[in-house]
Protein backbone atom coordinates (compact mmCIF):
# COMPACT_ATOMS: atom_id res chain seq x y z
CA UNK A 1 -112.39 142.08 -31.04
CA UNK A 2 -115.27 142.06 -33.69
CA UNK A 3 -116.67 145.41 -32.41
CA UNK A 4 -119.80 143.44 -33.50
CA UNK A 5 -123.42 144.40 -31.58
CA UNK A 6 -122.95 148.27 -31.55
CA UNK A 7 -123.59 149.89 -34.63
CA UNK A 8 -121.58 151.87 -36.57
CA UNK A 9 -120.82 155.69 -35.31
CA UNK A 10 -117.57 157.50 -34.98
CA UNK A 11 -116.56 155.33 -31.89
CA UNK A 12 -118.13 152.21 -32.69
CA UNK A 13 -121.36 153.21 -31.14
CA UNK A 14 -124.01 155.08 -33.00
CA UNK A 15 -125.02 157.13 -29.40
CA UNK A 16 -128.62 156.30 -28.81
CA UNK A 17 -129.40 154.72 -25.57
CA UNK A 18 -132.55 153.32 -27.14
CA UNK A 19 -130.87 151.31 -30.17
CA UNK A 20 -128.15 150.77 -26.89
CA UNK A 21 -131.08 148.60 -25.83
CA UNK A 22 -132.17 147.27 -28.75
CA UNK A 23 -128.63 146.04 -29.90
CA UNK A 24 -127.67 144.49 -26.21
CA UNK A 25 -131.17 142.90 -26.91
CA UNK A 26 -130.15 141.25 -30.37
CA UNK A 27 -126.94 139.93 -28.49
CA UNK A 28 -127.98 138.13 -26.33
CA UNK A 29 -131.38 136.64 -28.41
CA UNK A 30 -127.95 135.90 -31.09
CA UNK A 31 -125.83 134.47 -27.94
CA UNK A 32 -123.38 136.60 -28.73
CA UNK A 33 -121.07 137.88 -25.83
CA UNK A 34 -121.55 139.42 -22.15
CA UNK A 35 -121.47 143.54 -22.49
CA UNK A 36 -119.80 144.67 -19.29
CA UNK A 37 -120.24 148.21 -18.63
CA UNK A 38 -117.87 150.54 -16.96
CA UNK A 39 -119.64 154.33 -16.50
CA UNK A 40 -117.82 156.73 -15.38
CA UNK A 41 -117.58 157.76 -11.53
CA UNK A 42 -119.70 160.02 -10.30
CA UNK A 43 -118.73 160.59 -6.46
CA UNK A 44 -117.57 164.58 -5.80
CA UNK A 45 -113.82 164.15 -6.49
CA UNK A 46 -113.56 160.55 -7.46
CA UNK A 47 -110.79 159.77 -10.17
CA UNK A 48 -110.66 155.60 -10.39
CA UNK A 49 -112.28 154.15 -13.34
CA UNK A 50 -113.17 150.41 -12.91
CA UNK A 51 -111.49 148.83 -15.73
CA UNK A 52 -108.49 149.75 -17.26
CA UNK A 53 -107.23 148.82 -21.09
CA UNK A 54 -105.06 146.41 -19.69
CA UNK A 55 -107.69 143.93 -18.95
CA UNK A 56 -109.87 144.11 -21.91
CA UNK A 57 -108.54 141.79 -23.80
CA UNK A 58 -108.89 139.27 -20.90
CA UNK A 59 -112.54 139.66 -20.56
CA UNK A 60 -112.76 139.57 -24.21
CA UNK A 61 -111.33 135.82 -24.53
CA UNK A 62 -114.09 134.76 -21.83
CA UNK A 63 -116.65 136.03 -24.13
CA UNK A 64 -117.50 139.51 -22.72
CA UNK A 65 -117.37 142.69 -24.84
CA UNK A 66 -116.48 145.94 -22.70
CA UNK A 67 -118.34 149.06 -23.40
CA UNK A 68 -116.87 152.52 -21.32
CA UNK A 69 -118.80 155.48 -21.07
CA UNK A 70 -116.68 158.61 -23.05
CA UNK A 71 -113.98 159.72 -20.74
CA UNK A 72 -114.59 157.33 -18.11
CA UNK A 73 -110.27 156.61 -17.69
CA UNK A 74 -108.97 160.27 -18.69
CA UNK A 75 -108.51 161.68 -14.81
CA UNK A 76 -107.00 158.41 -14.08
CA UNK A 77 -104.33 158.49 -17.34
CA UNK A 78 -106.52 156.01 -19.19
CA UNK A 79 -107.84 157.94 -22.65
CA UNK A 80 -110.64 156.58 -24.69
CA UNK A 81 -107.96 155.99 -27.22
CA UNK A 82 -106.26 153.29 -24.93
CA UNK A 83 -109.55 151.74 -24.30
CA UNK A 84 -110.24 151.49 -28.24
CA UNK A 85 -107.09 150.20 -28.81
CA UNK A 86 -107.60 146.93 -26.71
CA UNK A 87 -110.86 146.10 -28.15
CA UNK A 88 -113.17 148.13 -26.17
CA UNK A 89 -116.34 150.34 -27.07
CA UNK A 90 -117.02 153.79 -26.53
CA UNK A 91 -120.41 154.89 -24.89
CA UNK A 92 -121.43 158.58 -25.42
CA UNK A 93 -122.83 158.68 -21.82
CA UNK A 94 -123.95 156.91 -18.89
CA UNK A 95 -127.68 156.20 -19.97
CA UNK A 96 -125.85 154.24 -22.61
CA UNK A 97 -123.98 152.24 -20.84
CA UNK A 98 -126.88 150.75 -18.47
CA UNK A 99 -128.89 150.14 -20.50
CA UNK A 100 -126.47 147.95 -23.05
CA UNK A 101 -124.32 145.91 -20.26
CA UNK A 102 -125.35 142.90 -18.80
CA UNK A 103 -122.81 143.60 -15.88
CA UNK A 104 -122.19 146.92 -14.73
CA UNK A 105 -118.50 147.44 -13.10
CA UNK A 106 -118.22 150.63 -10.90
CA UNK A 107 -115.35 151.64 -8.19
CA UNK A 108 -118.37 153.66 -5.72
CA UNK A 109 -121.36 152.30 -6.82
CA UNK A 110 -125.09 153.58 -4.87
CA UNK A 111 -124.14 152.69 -1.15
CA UNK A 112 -120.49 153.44 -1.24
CA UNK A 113 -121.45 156.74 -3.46
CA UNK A 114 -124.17 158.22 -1.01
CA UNK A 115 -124.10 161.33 -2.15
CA UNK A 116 -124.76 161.16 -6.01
CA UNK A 117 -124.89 157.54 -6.84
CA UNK A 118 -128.70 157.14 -6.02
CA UNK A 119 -129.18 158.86 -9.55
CA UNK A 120 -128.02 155.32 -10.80
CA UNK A 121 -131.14 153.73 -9.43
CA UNK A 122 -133.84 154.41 -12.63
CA UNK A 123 -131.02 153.15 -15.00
CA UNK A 124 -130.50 149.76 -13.37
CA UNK A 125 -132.92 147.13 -14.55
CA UNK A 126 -134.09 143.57 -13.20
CA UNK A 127 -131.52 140.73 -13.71
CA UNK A 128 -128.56 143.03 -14.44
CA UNK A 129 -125.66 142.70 -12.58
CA UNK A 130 -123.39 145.14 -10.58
CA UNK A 131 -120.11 144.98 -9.08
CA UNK A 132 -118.34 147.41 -6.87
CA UNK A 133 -118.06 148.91 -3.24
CA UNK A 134 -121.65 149.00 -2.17
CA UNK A 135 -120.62 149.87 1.66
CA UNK A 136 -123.12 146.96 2.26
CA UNK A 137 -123.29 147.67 6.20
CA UNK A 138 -123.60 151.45 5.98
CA UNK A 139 -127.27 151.91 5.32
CA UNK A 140 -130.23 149.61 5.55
CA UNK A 141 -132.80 151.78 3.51
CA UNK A 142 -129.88 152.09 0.68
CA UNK A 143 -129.52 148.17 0.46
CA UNK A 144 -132.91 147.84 0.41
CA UNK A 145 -133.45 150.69 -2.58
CA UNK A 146 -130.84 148.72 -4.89
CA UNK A 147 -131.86 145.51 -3.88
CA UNK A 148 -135.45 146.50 -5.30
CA UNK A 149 -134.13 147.41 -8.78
CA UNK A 150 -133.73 143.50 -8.81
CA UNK A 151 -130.27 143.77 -9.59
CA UNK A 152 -127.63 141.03 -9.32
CA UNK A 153 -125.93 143.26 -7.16
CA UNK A 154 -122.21 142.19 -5.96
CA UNK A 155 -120.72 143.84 -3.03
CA UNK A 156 -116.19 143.62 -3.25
CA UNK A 157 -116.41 144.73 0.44
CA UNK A 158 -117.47 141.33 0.99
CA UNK A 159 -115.07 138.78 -0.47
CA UNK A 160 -113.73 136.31 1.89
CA UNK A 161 -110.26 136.63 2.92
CA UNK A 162 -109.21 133.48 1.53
CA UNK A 163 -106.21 132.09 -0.48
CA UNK A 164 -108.66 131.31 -3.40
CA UNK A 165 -109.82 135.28 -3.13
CA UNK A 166 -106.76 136.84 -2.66
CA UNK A 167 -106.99 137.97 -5.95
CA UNK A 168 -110.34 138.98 -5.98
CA UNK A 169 -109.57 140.77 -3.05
CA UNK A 170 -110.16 144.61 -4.14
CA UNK A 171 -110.39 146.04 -0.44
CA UNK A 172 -107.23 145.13 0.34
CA UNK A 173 -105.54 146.62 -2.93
CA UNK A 174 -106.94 149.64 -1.89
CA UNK A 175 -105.86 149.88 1.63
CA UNK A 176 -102.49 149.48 0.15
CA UNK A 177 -102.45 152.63 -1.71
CA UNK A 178 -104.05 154.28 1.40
CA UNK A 179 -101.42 153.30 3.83
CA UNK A 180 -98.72 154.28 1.43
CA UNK A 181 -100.27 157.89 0.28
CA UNK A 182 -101.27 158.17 4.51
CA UNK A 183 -97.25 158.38 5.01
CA UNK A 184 -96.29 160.23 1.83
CA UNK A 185 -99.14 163.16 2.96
CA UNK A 186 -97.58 163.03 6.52
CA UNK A 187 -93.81 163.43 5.54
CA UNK A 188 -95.13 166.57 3.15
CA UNK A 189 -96.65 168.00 6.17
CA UNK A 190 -94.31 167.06 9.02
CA UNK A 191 -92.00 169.72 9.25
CA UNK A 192 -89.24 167.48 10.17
CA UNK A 193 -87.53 165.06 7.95
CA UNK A 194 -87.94 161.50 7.87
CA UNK A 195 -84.13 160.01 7.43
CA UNK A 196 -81.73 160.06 9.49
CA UNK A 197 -78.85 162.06 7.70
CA UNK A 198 -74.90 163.02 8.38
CA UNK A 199 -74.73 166.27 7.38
CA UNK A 200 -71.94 168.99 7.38
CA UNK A 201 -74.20 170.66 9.13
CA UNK A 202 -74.60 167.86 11.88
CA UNK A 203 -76.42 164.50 12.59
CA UNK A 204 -80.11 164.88 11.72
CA UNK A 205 -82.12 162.33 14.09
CA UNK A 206 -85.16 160.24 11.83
CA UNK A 207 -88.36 160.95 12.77
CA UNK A 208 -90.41 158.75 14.45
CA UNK A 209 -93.52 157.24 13.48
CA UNK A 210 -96.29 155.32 14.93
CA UNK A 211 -98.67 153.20 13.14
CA UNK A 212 -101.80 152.06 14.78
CA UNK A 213 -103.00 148.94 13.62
CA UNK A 214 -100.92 146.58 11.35
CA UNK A 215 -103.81 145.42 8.55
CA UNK A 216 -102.72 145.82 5.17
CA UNK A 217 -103.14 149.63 5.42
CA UNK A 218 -101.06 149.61 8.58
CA UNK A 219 -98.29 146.98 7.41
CA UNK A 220 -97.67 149.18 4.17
CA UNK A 221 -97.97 152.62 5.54
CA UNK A 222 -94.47 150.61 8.32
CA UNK A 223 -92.96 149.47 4.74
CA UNK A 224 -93.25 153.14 3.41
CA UNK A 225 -92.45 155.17 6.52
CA UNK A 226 -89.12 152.64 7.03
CA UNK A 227 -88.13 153.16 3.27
CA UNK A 228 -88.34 156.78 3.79
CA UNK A 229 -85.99 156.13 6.47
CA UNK A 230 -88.06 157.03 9.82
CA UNK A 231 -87.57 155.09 12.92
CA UNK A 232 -91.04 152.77 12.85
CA UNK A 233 -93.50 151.44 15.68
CA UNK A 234 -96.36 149.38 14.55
CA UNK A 235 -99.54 148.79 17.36
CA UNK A 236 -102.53 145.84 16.95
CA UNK A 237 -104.37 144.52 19.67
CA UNK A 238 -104.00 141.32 17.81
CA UNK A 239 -100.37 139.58 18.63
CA UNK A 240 -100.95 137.38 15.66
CA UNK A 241 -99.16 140.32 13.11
CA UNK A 242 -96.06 141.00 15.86
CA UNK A 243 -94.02 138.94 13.26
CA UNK A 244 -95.31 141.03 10.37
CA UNK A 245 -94.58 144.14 11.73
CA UNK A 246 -91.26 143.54 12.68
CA UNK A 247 -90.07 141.82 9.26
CA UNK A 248 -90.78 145.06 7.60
CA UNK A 249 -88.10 146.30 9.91
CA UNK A 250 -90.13 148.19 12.63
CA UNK A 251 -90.59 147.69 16.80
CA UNK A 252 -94.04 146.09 17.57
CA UNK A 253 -95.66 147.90 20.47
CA UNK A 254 -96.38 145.38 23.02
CA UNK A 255 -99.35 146.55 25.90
CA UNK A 256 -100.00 144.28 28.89
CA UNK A 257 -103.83 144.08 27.03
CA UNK A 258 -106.05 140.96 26.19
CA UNK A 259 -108.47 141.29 23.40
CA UNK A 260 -111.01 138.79 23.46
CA UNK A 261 -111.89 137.68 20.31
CA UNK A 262 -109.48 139.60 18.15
CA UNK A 263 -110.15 138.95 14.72
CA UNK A 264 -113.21 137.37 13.32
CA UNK A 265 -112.91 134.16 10.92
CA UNK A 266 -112.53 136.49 7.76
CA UNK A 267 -109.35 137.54 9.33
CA UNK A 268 -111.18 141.20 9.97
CA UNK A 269 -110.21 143.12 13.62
CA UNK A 270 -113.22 142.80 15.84
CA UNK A 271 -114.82 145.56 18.30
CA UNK A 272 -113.76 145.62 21.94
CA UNK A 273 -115.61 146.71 24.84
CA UNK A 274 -115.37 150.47 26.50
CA UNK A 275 -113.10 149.04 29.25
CA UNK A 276 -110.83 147.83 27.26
CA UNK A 277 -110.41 150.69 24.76
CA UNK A 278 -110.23 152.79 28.26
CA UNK A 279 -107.46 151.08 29.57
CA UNK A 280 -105.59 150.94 25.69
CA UNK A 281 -105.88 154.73 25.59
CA UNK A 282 -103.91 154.51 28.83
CA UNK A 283 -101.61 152.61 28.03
CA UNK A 284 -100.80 154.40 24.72
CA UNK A 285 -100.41 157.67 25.60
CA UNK A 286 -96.67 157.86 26.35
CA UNK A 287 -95.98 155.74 22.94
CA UNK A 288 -98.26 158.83 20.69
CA UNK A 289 -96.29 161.75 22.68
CA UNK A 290 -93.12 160.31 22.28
CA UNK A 291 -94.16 160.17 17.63
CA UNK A 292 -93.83 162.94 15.31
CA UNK A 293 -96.08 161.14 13.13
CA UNK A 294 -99.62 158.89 14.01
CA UNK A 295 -101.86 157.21 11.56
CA UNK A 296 -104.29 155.44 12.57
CA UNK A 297 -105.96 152.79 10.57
CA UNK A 298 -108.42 150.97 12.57
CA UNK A 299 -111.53 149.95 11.74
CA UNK A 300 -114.47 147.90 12.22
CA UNK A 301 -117.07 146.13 9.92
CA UNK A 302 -120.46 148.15 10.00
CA UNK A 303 -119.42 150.07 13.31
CA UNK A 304 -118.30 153.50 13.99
CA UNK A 305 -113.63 153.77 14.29
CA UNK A 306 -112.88 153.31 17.65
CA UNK A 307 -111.20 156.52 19.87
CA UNK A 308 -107.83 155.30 20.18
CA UNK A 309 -105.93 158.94 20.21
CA UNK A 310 -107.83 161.43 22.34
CA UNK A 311 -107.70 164.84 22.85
CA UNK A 312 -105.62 164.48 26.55
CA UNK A 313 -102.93 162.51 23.78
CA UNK A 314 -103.21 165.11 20.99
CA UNK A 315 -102.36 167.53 23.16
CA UNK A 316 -98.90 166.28 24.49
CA UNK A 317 -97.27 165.55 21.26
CA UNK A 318 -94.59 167.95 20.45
CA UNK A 319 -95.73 171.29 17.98
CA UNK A 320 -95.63 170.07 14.66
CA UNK A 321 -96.67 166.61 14.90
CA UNK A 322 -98.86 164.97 12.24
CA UNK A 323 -101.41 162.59 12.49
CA UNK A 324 -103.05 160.62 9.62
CA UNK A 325 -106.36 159.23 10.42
CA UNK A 326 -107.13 156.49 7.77
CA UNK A 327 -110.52 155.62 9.88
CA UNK A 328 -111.60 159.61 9.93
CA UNK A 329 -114.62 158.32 7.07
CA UNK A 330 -115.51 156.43 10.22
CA UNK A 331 -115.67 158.93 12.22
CA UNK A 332 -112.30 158.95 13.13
CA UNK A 333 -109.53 156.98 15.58
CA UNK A 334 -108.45 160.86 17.26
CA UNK A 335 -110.73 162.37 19.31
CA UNK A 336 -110.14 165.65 17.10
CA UNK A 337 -110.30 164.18 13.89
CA UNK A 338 -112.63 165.97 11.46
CA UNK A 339 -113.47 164.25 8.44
CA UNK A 340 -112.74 165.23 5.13
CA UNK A 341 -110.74 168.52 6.80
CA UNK A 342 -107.22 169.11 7.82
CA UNK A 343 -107.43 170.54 11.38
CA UNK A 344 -104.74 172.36 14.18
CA UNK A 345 -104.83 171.14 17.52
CA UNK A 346 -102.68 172.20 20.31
CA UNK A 347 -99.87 172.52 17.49
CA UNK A 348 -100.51 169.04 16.07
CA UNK A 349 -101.79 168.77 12.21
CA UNK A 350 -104.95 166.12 12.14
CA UNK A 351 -105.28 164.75 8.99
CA UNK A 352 -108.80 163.35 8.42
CA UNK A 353 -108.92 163.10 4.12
CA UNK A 354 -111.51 159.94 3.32
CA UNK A 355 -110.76 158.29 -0.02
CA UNK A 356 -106.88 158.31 -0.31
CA UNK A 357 -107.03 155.43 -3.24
CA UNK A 358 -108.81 158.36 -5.80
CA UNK A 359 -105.36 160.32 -5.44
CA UNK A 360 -103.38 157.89 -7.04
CA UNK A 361 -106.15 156.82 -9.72
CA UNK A 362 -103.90 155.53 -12.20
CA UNK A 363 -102.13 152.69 -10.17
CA UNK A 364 -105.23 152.11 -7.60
CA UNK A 365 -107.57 151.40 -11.17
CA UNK A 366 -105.09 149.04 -12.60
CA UNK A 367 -105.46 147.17 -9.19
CA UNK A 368 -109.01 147.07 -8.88
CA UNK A 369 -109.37 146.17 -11.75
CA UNK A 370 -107.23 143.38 -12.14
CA UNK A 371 -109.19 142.24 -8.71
CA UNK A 372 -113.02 142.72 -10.90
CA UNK A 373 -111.22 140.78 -13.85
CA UNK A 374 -110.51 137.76 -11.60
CA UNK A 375 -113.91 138.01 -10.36
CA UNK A 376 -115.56 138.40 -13.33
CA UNK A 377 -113.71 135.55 -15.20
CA UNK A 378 -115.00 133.70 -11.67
CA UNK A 379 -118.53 134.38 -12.77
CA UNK A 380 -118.88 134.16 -15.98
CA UNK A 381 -117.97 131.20 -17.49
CA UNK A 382 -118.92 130.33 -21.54
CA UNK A 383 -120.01 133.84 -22.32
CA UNK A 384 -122.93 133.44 -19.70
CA UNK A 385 -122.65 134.74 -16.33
CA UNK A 386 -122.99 131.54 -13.69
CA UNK A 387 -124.40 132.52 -9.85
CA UNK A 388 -123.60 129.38 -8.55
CA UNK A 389 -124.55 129.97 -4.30
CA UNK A 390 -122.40 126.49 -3.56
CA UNK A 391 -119.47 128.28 -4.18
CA UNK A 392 -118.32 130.40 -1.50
CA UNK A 393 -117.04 133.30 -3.20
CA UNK A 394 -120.21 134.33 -5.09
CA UNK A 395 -122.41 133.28 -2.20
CA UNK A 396 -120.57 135.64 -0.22
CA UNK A 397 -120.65 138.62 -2.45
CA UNK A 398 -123.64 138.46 -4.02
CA UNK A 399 -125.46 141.06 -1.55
CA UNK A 400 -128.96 141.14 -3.68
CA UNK A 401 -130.85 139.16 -6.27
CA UNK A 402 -134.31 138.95 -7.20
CA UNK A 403 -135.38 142.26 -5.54
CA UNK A 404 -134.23 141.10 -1.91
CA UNK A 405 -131.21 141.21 -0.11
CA UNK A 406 -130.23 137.28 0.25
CA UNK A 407 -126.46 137.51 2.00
CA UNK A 408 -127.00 136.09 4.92
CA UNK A 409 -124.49 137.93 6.96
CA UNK A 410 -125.55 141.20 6.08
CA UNK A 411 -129.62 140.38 6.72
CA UNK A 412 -128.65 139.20 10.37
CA UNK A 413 -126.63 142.94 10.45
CA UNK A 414 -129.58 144.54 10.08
CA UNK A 415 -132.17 142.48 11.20
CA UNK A 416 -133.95 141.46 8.72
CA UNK A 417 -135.90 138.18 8.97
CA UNK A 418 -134.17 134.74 7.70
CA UNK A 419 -134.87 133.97 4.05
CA UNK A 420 -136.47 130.74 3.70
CA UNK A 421 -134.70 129.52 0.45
CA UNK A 422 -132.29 131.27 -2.02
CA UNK A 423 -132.96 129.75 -5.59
């Protein structure tokens, strides 16, 4: 790239948030290109970064220059260095890198990050644009806050679950490295192991392992669990994924249930009525006493995990016995589940870690963003970012604009009134 529009300092940048502004300012009065803006993560613990190297280059030939606040990559095995190399910018600090980008790219952005992330609110400014996990159905008050920044602000929770998306699609990507570190952290705490092996010391028998709900988390956490060699069940109350589950070479668990409704028309797993979560808890409890290992993976848009392992379950698997409860951020699928803690019960180890994805940060990055890229290069089209509300991937996303929140979806959530127009 040109490195052209910020200054001249030691890494391309001359470290004053205030000629920041006054050089993103000259850009675009020149027409020169987008600045995307990738700060560096904030949330307690958090090691993603929201654009790798890799992709640089990419947004580059679209006409967007890519700015990264200093050591945004390094706990995710991305150095400044790497970032430099492809054509990228180095900010000095995160003041810096609001206040030059035109698009701000975040993994937890305020919403998703509700513990630190509402110190991002006085650097946003009218007409930017942000992209990232804004857990757009958690809080009302929190939607409301960013929307009055007057950000562009696009929510990745929200893409449709489309062919045309499925690149785009950056939940997904992560729920794949969830499942897969969900089975890895049970076989390291399962004090059994997982294949079945002839030994001169005798036949060991393969653990068994139950998954609970065959999404994408569920289908790869069956892929994992079979290549580590354990003997795999797979549960969904929707009989759709049967054939899924058992072409990755496990036995679908089949309960004389009827969901109504299962899945919405985004392909998401809708809530059920008490009775029948009552009468799937009875039903299940023989299949969880009979598993060494649980996890549990279900969840629902906007509402609190469903109790699908309770304590009367928990307490007649065998001493020993893991479970892995991918919905514990939720609240939790097990009864016992306390989130963000690793707790005993009656012998059984209950897993309840939220934000799996942030321990593999190098490989879960690269995937997100490869999912932004897509989106971005969806966007922004000539150098000039296009919010075009025909189409339905940017209508769907774009979660606030012009100091309200205007997806419709989301205002019916929380009951907010109908807008009239959205220009």
């Amino acid at each position: 790239m040109s490195g052209r529009g910020f200054g001249a300092g030691v890494d391309g940048f001359s470290g004053l948030p205030g000629e920041a502004e006054s050089i993103a300012k000259e850009n675009r009065k020149r027409d020169l290109e987008m600045i995307v803006g990738v700060p560096k993560e904030i949330f307690p613990g958090e090691r993603r970064v929201g654009l790798v190297p890799l992709v640089v280059p990419n947004l580059a030939k679209a006409g967007m220059e890519v700015l990264v606040e200093k050591g945004a990559g390094v706990e995710a095995g991305y150095p400044d260095a790497a970032f430099t190399e492809k054509g990228a910018k180095i900010a000095p600090d995160r003041a810096a890198v609001f206040s030059a980008a035109d698009i701000v790219v975040q993994v937890l952005c305020y919403g998703s990050n509700d513990r630190t992330g509402k110190a991002d609110l006085p650097l946003m400014r009218r007409d930017q644009s942000l992209v990232g996990f804004l857990r757009p159905m958690g809080s009302k008050e929190i939607v409301q806050e960013i929307a009055r920044t007057g950000v562009n602000a696009f929510s990745v929770e929200l893409m449709p679950r489309t062919t045309r998306a499925q690149s785009m699609d950056a939940l997904s990507s992560m729920a794949t490295v969830c499942g897969y570190k969900a089975v890895l952290i049970a076989a390291d705490v399962l004090p059994k192991l997982f294949p079945m092996l002839t030994t001169a010391a005798g036949t060991i028998t393969p653990a068994r392992v139950l998954i609970i709900g065959a999404g994408v988390a569920g289908l790869q956490a069956i892929a994992t669990a079979r290549r580590l060699g354990a003997v795999v069940s797979g549960y969904d109350l929707r009989p759709a994924v049967k054939e899924q589950v058992q072409s990755l070479g496990a036995r679908f668990v089949e309960l004389p249930l009827e969901a109504a409704g299962a899945q919405d028309a985004r392909g998401y797993a809708t809530a059920q009525d008490e009775n029948f979560y009552k009468r799937q808890r009875e039903l299940m409890g023989q299949v969880v006493r009979e598993s060494d290992v649980v996890i549990t993976t279900a969840v629902v848009p906007g509402k609190k995990a469903p109790i699908l392992v309770t304590a009367e379950m928990v307490r007649g698997m065998a001493p020993g016995s893991v479970i892995v409860d991918l919905a514990a951020e939720r609240g939790g699928n097990c009864e016992l589940t306390r989130p963000e803690e690793t707790a005993v019960e009656h012998g059984v180890t209950i897993i309840g870690k939220i934000n799996l994805a942030s321990t593999v940060p190098y490989h879960a990055s690269q995937m997100y963003a490869r999912n932004v890229t897509t989106f971005l290069l969806h966007l922004v089209k000539q150098g000039k970012l296009q919010i075009d509300l025909q189409d339905e991937i940017t209508r769907e996303t774009l979660l606030t604009r012009g100091g309200d929140v205007v997806q419709s979806r989301i205002r019916e959530f929380f009951s907010l009134p109908t807008l009239t127009a959205q220009a």
